[in-house]
C-alpha atoms as a PDB file:
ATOM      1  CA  UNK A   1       0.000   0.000   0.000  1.00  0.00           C
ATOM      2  CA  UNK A   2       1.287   3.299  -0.765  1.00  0.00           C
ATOM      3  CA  UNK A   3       1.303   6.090   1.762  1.00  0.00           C
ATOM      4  CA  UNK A   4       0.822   8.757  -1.368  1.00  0.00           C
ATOM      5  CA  UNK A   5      -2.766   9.139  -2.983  1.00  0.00           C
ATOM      6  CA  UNK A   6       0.057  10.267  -6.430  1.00  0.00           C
ATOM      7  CA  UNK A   7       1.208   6.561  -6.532  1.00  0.00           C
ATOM      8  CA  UNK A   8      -2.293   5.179  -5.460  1.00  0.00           C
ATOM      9  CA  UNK A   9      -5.644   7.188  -5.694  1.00  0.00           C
ATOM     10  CA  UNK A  10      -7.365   5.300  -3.013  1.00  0.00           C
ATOM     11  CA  UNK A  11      -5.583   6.826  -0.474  1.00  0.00           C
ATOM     12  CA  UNK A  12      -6.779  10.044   0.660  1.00  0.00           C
ATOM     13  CA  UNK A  13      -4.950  12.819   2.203  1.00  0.00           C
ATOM     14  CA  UNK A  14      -5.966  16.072   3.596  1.00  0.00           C
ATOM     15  CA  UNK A  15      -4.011  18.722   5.545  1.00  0.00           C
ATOM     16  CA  UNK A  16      -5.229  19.325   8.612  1.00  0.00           C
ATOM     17  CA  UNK A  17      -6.694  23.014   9.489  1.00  0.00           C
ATOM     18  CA  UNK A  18      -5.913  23.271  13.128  1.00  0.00           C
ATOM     19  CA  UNK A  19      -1.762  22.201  12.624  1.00  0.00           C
ATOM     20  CA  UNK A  20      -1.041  22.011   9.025  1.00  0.00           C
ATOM     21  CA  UNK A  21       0.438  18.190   9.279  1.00  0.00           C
ATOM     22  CA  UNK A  22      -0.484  16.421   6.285  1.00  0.00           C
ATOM     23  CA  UNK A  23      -2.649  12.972   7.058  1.00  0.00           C
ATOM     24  CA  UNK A  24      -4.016   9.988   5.589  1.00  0.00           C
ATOM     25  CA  UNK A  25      -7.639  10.009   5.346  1.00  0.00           C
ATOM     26  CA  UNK A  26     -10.225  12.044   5.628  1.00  0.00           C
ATOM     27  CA  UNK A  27      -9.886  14.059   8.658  1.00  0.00           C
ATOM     28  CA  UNK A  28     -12.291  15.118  11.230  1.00  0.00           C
ATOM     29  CA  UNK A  29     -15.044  17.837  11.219  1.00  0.00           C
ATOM     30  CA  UNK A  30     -13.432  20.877  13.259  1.00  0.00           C
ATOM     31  CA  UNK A  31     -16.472  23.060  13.763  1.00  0.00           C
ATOM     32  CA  UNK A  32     -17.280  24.477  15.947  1.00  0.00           C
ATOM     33  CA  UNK A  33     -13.516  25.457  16.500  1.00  0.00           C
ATOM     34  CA  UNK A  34     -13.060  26.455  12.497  1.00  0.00           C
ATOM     35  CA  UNK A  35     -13.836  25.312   9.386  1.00  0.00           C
ATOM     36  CA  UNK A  36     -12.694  22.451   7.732  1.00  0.00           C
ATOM     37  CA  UNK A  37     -11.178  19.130   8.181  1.00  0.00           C
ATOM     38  CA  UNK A  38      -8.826  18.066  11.642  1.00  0.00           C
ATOM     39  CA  UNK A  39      -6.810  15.867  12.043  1.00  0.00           C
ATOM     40  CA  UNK A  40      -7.646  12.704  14.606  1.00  0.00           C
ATOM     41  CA  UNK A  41      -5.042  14.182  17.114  1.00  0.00           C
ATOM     42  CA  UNK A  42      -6.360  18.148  16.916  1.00  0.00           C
ATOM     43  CA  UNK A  43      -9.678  16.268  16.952  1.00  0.00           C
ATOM     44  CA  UNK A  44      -9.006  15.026  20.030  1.00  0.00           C
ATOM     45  CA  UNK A  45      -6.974  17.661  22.384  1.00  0.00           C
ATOM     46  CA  UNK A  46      -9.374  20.356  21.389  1.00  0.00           C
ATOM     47  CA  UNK A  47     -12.707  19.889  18.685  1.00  0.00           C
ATOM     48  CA  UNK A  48     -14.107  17.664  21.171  1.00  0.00           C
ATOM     49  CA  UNK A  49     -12.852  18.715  24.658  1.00  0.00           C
ATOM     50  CA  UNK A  50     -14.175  22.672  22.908  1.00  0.00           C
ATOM     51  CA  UNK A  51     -17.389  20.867  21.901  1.00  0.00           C
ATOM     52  CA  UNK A  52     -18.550  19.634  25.252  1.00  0.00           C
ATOM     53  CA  UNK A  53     -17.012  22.711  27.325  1.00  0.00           C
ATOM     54  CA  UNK A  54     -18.948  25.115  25.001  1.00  0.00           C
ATOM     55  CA  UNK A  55     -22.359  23.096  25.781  1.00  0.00           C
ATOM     56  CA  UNK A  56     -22.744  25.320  28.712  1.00  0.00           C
ATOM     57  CA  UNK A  57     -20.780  28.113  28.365  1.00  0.00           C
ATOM     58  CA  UNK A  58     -21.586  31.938  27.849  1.00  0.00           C
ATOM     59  CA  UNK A  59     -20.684  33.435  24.600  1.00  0.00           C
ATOM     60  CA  UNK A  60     -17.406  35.154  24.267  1.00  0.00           C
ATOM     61  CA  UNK A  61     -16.215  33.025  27.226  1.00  0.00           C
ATOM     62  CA  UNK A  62     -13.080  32.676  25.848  1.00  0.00           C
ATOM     63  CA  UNK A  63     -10.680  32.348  29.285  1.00  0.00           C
ATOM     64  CA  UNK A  64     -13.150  29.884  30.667  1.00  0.00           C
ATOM     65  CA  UNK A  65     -12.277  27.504  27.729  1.00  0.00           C
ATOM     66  CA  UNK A  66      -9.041  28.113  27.756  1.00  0.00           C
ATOM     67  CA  UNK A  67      -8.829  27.544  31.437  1.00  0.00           C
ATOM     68  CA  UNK A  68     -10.859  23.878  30.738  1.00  0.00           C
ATOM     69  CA  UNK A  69      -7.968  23.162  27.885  1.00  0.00           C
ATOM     70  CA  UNK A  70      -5.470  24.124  30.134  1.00  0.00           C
ATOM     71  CA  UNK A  71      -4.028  26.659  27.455  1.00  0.00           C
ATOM     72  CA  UNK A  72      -2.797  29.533  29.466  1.00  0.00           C
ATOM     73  CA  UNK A  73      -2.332  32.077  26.781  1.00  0.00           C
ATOM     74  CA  UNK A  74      -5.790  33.550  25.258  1.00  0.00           C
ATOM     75  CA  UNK A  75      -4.064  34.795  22.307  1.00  0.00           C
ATOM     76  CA  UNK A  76      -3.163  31.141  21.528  1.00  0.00           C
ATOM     77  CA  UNK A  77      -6.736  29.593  21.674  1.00  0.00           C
ATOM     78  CA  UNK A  78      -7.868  32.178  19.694  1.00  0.00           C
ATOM     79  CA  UNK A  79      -4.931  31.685  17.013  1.00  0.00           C
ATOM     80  CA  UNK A  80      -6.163  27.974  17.383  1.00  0.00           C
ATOM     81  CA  UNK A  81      -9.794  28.606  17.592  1.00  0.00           C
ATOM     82  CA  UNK A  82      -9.850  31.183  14.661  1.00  0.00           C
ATOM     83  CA  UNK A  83     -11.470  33.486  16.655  1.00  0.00           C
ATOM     84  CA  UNK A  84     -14.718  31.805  16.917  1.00  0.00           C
ATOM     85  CA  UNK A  85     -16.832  33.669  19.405  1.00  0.00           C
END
């Protein structure tokens, strides 16, 4: 099996639009944290953890989420988050 969909157009790759690392597959849905495809390990430390934090959360609560992710700079979740409010 070949790891590059140029040598074998089965296999699907997609660059992910959290990190930028290039993956095999199809990827993730990253809304609500921005639009596009994730990768399974973005998808993971932060789509889902953002999901279920936001379920109950205030708009524009960004330091609350980022204190739930454990990120402590704000300007970095909202780099990572796209500045979803």
């Amino acid at each position: 099996m070949y790891l590059n969909e140029d040598l074998d157009p089965k296999v699907k790759t997609f660059k992910c639009c959290l990190c930028g690392k290039e993956s095999i597959g199809y990827g993730n849905n990253a809304m609500p944290v921005k639009k596009g495809r994730c990768c399974d390990d973005c998808n993971m430390t932060y789509v889902i953890p953002f999901r279920f934090i936001t379920l109950n959360a205030q708009p524009n609560d960004v330091e609350a989420v980022a204190d739930k992710l454990n990120i402590s700079d704000i300007k970095t979740l909202n780099d990572l988050l796209g500045k979803v409010q």
